[in-house]
ModelCIF file with pLDDT and N, C-alpha, C, O atoms, coordinates in Angstrom:
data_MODEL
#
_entry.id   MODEL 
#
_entity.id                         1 
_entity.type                       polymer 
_entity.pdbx_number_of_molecules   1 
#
_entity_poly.entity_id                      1 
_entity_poly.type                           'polypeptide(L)' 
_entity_poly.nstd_linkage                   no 
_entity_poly.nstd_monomer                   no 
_entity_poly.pdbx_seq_one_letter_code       
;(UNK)(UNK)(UNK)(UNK)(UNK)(UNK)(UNK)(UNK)(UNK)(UNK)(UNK)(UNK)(UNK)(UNK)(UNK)(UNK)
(UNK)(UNK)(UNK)(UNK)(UNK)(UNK)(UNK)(UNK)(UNK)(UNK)(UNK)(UNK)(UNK)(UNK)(UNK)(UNK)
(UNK)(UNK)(UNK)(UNK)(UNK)(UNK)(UNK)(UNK)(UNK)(UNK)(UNK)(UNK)(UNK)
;
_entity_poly.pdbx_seq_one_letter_code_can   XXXXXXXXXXXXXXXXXXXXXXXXXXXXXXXXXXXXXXXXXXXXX 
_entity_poly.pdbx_strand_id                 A 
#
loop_
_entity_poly_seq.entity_id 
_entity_poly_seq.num 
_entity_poly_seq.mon_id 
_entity_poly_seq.hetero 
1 1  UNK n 
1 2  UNK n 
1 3  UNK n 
1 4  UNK n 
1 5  UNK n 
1 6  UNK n 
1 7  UNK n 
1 8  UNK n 
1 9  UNK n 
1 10 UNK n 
1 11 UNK n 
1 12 UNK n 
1 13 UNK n 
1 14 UNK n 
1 15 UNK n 
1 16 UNK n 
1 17 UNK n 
1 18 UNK n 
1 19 UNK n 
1 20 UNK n 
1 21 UNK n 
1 22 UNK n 
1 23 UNK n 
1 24 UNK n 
1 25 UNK n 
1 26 UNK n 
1 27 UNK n 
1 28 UNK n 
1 29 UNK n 
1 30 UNK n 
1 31 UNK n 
1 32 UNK n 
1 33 UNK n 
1 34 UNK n 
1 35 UNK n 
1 36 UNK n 
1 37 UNK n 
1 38 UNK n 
1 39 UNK n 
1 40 UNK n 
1 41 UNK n 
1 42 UNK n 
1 43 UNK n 
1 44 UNK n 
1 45 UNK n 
#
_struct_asym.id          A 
_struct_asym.entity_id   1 
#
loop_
_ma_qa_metric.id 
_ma_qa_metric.mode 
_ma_qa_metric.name 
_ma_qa_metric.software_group_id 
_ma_qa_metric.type 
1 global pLDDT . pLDDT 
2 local  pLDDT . pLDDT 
#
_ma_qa_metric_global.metric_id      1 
_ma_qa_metric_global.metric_value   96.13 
_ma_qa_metric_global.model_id       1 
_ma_qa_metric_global.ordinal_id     1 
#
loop_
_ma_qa_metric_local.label_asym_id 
_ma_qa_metric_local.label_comp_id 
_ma_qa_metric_local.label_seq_id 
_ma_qa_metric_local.metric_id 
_ma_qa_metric_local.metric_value 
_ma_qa_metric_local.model_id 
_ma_qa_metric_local.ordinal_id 
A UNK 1  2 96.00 1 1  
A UNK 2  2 97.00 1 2  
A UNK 3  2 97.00 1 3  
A UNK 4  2 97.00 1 4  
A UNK 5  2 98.00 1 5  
A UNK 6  2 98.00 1 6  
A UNK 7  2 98.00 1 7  
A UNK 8  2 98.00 1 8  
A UNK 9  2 97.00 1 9  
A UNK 10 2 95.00 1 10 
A UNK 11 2 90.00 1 11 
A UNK 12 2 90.00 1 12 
A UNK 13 2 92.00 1 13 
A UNK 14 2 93.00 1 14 
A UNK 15 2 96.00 1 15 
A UNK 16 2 97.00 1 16 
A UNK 17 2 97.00 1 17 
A UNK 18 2 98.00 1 18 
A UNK 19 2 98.00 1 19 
A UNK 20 2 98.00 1 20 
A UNK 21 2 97.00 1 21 
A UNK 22 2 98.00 1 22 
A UNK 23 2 98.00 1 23 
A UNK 24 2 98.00 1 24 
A UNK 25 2 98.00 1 25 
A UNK 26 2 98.00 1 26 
A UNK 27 2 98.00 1 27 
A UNK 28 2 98.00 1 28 
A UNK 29 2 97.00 1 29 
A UNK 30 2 95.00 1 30 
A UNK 31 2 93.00 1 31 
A UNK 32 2 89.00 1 32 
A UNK 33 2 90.00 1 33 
A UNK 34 2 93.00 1 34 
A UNK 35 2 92.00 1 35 
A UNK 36 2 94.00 1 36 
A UNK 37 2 96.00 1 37 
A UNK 38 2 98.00 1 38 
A UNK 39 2 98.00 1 39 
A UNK 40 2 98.00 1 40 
A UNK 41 2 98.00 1 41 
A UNK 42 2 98.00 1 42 
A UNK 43 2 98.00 1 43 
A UNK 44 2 98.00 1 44 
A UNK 45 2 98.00 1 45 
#
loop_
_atom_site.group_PDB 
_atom_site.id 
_atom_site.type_symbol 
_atom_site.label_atom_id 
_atom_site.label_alt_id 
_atom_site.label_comp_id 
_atom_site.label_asym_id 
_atom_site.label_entity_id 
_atom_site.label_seq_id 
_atom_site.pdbx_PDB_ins_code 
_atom_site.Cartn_x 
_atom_site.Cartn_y 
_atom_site.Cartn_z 
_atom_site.occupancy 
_atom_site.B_iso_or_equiv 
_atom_site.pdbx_formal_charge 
_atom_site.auth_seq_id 
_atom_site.auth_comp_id 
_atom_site.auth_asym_id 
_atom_site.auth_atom_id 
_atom_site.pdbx_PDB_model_num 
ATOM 1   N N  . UNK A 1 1  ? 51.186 95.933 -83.255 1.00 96.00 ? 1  UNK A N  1 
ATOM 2   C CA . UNK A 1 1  ? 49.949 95.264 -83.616 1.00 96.00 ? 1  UNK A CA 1 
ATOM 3   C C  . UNK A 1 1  ? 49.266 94.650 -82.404 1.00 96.00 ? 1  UNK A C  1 
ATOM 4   O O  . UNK A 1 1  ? 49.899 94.624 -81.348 1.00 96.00 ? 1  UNK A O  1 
ATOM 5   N N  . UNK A 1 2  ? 48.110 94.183 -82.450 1.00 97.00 ? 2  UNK A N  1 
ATOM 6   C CA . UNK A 1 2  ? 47.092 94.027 -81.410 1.00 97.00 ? 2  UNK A CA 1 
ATOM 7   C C  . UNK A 1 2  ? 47.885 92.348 -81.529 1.00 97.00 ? 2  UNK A C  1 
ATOM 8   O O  . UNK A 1 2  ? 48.597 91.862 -82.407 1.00 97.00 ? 2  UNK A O  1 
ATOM 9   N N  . UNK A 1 3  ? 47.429 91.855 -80.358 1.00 97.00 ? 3  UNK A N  1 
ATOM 10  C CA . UNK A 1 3  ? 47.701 90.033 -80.093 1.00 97.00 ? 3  UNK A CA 1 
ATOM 11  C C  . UNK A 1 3  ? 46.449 89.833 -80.433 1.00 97.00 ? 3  UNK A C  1 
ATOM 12  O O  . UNK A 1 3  ? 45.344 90.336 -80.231 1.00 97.00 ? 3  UNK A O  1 
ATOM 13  N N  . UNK A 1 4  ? 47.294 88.287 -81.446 1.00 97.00 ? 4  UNK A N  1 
ATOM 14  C CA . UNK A 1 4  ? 46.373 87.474 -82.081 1.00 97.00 ? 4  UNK A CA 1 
ATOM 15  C C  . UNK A 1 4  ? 45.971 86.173 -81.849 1.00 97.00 ? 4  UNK A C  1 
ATOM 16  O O  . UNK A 1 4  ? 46.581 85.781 -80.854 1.00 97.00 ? 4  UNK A O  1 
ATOM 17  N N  . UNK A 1 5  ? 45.301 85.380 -82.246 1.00 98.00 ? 5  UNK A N  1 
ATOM 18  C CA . UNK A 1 5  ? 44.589 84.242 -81.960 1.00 98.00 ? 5  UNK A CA 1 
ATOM 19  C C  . UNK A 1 5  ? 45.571 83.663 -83.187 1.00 98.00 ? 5  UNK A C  1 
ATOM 20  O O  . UNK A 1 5  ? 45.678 84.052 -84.350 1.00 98.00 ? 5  UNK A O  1 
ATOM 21  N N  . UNK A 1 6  ? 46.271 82.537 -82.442 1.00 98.00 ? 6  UNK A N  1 
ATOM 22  C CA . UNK A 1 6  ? 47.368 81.546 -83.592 1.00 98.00 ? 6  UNK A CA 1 
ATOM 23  C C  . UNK A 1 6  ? 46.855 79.770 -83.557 1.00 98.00 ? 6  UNK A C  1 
ATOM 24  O O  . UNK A 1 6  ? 46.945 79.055 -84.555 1.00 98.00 ? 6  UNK A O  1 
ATOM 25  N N  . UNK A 1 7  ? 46.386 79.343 -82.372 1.00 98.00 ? 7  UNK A N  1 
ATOM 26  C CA . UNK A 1 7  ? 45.974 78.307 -82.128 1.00 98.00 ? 7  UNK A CA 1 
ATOM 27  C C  . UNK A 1 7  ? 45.496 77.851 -80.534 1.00 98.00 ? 7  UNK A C  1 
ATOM 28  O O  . UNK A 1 7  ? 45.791 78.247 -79.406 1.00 98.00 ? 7  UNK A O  1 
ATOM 29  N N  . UNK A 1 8  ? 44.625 76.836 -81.070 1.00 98.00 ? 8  UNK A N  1 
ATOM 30  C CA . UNK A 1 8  ? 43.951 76.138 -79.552 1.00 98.00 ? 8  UNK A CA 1 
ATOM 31  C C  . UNK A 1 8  ? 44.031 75.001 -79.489 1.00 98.00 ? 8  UNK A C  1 
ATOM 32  O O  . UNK A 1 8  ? 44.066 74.467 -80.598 1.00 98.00 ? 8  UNK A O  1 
ATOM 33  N N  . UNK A 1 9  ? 44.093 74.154 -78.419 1.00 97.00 ? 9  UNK A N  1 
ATOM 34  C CA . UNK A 1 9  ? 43.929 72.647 -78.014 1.00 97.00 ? 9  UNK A CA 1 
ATOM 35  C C  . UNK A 1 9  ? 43.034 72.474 -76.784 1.00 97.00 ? 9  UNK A C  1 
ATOM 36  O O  . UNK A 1 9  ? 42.963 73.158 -75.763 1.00 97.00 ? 9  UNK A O  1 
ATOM 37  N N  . UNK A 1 10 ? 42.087 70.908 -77.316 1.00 95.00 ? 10 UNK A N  1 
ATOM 38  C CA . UNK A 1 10 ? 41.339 70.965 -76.106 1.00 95.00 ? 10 UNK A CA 1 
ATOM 39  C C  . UNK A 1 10 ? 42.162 70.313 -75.053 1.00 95.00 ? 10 UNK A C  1 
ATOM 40  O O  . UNK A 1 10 ? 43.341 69.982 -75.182 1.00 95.00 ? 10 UNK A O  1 
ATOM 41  N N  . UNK A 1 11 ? 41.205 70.120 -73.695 1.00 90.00 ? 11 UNK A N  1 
ATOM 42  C CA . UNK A 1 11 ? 41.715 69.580 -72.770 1.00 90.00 ? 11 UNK A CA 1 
ATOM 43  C C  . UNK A 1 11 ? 42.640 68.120 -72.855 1.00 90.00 ? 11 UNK A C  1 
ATOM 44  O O  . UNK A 1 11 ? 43.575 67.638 -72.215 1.00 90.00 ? 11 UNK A O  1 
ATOM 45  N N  . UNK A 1 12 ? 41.771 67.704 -74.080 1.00 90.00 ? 12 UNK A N  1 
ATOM 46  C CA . UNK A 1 12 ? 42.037 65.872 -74.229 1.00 90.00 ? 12 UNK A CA 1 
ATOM 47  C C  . UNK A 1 12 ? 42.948 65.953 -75.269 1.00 90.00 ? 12 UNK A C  1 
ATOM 48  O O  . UNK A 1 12 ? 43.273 64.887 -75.794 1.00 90.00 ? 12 UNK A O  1 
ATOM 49  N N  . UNK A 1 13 ? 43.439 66.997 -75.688 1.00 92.00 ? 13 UNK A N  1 
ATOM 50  C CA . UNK A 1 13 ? 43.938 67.290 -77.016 1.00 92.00 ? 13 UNK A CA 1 
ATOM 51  C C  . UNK A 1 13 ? 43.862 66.696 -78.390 1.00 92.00 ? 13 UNK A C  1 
ATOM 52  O O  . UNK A 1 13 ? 44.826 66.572 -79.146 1.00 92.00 ? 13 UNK A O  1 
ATOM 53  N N  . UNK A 1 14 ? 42.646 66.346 -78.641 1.00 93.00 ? 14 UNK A N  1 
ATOM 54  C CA . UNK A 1 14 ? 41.696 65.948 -80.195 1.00 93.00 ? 14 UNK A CA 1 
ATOM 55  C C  . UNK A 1 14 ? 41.345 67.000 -80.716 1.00 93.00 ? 14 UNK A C  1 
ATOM 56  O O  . UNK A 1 14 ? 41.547 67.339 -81.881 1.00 93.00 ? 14 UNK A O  1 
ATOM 57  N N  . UNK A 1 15 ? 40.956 67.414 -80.129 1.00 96.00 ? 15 UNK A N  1 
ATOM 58  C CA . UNK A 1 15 ? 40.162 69.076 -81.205 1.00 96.00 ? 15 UNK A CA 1 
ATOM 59  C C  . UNK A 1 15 ? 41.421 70.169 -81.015 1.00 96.00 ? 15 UNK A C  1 
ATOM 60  O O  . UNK A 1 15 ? 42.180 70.289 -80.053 1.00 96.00 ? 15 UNK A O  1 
ATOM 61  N N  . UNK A 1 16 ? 41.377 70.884 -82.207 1.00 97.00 ? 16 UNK A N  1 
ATOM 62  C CA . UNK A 1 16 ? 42.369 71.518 -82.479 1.00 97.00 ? 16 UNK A CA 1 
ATOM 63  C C  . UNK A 1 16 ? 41.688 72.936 -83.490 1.00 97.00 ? 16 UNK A C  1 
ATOM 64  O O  . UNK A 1 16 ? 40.990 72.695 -84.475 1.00 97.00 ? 16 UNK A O  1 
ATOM 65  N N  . UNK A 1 17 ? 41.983 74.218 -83.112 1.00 97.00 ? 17 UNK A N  1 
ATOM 66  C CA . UNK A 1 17 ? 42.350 75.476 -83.736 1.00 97.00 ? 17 UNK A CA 1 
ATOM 67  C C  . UNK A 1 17 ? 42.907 76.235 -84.373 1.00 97.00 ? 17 UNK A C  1 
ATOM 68  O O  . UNK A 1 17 ? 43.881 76.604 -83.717 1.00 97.00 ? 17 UNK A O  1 
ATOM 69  N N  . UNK A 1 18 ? 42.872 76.794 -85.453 1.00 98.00 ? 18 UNK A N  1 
ATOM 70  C CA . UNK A 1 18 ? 44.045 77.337 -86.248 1.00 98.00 ? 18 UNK A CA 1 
ATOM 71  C C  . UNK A 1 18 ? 43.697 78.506 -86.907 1.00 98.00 ? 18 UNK A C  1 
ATOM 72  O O  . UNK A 1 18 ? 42.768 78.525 -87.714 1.00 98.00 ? 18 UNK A O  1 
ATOM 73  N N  . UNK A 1 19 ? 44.455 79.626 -86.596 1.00 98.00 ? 19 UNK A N  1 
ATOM 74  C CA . UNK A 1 19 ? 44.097 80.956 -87.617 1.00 98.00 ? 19 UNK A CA 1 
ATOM 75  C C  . UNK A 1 19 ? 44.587 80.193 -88.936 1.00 98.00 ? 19 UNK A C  1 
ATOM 76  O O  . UNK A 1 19 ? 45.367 79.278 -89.200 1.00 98.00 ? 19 UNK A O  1 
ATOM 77  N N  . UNK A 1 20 ? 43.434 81.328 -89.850 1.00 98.00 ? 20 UNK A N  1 
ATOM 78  C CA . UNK A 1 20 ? 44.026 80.532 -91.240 1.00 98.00 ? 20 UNK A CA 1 
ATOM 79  C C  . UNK A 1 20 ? 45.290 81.203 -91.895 1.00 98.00 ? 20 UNK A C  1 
ATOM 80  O O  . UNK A 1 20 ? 45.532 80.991 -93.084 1.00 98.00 ? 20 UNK A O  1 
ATOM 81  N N  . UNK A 1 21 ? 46.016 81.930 -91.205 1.00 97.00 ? 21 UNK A N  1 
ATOM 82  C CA . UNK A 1 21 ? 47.303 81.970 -92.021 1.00 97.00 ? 21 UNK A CA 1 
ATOM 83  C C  . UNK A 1 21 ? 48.407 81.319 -91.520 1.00 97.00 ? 21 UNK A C  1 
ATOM 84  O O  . UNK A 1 21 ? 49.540 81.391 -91.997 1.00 97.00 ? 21 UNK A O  1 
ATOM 85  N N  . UNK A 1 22 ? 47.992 80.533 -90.329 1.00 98.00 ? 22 UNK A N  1 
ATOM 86  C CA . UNK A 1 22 ? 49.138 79.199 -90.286 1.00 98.00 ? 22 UNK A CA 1 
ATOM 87  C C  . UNK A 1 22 ? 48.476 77.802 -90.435 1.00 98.00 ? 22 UNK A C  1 
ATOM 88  O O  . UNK A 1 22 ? 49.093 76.754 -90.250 1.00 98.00 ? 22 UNK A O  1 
ATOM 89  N N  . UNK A 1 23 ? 47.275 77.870 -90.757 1.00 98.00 ? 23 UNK A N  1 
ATOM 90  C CA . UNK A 1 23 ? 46.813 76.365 -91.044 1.00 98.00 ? 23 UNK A CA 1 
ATOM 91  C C  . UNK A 1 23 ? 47.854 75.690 -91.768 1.00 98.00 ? 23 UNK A C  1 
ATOM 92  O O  . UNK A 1 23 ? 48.788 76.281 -92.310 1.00 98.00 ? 23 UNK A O  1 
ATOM 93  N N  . UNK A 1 24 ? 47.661 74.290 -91.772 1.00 98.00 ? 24 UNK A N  1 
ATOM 94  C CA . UNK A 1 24 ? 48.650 73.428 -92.436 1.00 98.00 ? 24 UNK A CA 1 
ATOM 95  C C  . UNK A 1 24 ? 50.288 73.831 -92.328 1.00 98.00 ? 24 UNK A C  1 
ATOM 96  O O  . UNK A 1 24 ? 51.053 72.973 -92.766 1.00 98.00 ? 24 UNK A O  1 
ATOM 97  N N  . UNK A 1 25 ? 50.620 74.511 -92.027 1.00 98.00 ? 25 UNK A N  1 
ATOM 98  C CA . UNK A 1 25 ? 52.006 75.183 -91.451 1.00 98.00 ? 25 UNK A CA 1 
ATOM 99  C C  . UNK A 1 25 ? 52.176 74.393 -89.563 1.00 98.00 ? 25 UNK A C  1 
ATOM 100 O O  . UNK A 1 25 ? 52.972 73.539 -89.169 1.00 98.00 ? 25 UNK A O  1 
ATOM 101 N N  . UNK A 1 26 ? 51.388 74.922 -89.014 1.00 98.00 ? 26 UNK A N  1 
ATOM 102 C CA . UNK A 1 26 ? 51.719 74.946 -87.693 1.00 98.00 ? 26 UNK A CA 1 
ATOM 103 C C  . UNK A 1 26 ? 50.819 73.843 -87.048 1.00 98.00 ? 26 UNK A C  1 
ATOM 104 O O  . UNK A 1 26 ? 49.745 73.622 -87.607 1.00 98.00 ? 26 UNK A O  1 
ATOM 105 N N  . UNK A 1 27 ? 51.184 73.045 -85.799 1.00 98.00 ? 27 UNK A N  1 
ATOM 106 C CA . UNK A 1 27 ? 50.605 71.784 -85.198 1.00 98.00 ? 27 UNK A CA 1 
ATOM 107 C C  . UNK A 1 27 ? 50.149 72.390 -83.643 1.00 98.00 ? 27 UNK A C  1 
ATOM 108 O O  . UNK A 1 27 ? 50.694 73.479 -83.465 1.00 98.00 ? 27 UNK A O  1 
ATOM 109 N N  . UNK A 1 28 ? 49.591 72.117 -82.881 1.00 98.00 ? 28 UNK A N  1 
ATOM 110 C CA . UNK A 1 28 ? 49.623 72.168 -81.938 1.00 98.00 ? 28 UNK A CA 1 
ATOM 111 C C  . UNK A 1 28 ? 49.024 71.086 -80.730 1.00 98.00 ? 28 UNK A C  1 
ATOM 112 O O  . UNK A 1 28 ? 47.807 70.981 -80.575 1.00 98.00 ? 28 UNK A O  1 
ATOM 113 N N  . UNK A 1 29 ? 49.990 70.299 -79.895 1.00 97.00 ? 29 UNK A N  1 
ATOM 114 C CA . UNK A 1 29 ? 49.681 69.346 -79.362 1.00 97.00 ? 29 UNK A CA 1 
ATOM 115 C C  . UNK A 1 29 ? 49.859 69.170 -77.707 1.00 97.00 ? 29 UNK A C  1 
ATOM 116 O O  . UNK A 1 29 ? 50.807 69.841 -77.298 1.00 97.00 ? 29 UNK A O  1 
ATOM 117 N N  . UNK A 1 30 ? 49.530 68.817 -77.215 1.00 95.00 ? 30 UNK A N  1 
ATOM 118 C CA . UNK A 1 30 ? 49.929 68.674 -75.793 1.00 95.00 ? 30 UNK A CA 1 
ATOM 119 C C  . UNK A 1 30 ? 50.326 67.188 -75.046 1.00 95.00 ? 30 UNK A C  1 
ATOM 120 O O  . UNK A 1 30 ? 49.910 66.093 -75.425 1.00 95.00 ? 30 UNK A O  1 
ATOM 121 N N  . UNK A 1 31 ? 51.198 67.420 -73.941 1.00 93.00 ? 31 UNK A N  1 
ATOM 122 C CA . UNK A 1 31 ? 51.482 65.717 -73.097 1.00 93.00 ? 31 UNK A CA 1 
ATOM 123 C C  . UNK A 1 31 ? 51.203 66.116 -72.132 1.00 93.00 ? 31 UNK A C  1 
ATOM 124 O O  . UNK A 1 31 ? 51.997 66.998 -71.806 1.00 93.00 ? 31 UNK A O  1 
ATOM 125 N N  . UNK A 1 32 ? 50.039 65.861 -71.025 1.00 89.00 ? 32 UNK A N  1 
ATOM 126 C CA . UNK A 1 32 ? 49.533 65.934 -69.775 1.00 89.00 ? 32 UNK A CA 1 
ATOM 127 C C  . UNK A 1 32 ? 50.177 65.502 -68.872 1.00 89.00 ? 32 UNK A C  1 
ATOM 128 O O  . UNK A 1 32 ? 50.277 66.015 -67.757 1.00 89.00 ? 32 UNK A O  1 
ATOM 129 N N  . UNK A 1 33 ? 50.763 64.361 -69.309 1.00 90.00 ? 33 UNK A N  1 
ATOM 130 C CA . UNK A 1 33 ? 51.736 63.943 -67.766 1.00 90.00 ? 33 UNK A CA 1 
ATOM 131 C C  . UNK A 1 33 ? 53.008 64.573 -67.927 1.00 90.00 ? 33 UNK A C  1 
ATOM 132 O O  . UNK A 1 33 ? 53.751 64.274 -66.992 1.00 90.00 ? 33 UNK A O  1 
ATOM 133 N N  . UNK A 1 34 ? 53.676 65.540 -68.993 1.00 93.00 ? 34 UNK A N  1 
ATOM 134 C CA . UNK A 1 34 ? 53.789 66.652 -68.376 1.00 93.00 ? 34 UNK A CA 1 
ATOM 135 C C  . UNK A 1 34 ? 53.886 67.350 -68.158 1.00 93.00 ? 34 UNK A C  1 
ATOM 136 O O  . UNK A 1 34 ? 54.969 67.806 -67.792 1.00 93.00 ? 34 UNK A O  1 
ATOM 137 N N  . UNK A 1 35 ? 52.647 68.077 -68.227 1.00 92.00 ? 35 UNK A N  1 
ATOM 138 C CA . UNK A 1 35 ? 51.947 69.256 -68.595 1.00 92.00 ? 35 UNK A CA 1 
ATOM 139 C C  . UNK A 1 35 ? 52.660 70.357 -69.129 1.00 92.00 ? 35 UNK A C  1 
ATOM 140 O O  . UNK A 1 35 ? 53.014 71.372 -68.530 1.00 92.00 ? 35 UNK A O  1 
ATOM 141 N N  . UNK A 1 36 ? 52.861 70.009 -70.496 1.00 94.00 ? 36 UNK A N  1 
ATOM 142 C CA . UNK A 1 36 ? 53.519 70.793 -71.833 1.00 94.00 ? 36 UNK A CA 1 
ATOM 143 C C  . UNK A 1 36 ? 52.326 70.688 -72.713 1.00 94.00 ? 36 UNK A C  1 
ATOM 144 O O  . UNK A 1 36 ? 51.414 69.865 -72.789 1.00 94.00 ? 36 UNK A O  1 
ATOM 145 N N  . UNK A 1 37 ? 52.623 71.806 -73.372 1.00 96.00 ? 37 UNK A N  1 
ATOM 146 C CA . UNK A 1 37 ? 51.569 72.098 -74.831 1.00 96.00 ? 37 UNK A CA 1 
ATOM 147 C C  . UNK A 1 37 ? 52.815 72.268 -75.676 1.00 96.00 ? 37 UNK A C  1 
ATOM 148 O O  . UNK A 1 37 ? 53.947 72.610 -75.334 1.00 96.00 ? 37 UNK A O  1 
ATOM 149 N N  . UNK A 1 38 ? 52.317 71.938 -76.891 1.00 98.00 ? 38 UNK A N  1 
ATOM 150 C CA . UNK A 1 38 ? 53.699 72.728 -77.685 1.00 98.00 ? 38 UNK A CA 1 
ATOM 151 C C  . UNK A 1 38 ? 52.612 73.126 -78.948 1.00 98.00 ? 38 UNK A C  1 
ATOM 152 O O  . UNK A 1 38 ? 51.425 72.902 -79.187 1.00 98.00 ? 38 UNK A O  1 
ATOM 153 N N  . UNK A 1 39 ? 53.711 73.831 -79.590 1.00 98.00 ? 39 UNK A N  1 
ATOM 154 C CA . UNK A 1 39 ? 53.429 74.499 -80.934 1.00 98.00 ? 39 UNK A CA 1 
ATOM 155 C C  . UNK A 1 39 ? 54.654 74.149 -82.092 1.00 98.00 ? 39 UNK A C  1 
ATOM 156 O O  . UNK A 1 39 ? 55.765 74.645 -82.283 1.00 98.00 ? 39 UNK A O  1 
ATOM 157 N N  . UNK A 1 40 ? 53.852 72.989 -82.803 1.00 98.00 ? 40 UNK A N  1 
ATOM 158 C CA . UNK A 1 40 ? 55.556 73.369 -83.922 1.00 98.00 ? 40 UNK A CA 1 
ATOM 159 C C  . UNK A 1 40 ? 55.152 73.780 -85.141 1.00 98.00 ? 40 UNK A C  1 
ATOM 160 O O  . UNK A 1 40 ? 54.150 73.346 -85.711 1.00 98.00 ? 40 UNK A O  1 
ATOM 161 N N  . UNK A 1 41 ? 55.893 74.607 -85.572 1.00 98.00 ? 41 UNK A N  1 
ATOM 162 C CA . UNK A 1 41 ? 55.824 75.947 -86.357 1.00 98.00 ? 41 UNK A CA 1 
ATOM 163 C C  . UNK A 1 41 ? 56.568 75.251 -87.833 1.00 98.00 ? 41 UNK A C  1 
ATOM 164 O O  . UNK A 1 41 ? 57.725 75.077 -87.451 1.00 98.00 ? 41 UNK A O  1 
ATOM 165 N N  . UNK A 1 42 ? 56.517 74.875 -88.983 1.00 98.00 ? 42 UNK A N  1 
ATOM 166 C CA . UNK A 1 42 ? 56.739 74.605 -89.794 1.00 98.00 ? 42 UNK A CA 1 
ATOM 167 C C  . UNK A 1 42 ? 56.622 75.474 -90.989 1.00 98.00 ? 42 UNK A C  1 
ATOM 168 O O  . UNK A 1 42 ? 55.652 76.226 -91.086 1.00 98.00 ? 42 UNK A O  1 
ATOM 169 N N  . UNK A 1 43 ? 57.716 75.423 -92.089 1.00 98.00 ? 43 UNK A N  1 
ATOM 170 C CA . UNK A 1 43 ? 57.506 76.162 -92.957 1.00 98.00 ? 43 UNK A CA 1 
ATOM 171 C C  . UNK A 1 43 ? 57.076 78.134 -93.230 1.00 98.00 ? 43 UNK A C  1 
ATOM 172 O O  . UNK A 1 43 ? 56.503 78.835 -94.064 1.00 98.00 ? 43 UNK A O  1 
ATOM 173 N N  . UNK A 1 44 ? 58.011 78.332 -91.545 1.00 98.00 ? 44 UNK A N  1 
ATOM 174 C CA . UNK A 1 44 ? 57.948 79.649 -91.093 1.00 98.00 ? 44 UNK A CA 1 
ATOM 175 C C  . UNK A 1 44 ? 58.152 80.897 -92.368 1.00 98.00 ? 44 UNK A C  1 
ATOM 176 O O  . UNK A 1 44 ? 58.850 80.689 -93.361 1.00 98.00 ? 44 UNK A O  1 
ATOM 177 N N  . UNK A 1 45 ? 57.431 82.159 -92.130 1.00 98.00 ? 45 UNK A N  1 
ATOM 178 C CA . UNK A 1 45 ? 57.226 83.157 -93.286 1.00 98.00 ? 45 UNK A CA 1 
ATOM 179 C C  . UNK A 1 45 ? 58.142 84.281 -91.928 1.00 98.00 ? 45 UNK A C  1 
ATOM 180 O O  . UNK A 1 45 ? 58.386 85.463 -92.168 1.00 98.00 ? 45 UNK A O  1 
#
């Protein structure tokens, strides 16, 4: 399958993205100092 669009975070990490077949399932957040993004995946299919 082609790669998909699952989620985004902005720079400041307030605004947030979500395909809709993991909305409300999946978070996505980041810590700048140090410099990690994460993704937690909840209620996996």
């Amino acid at each position: 399958k082609e790669r998909e669009f699952v989620a985004a975070i902005s720079r400041s990490g307030v605004s947030t993205l979500y395909a809709d077949s993991v909305k409300g399932r999946f978070t996505a957040s980041r810590d700048n100092a140090k410099k990690t993004v994460y993704l937690q995946m909840n209620s996996l299919r």
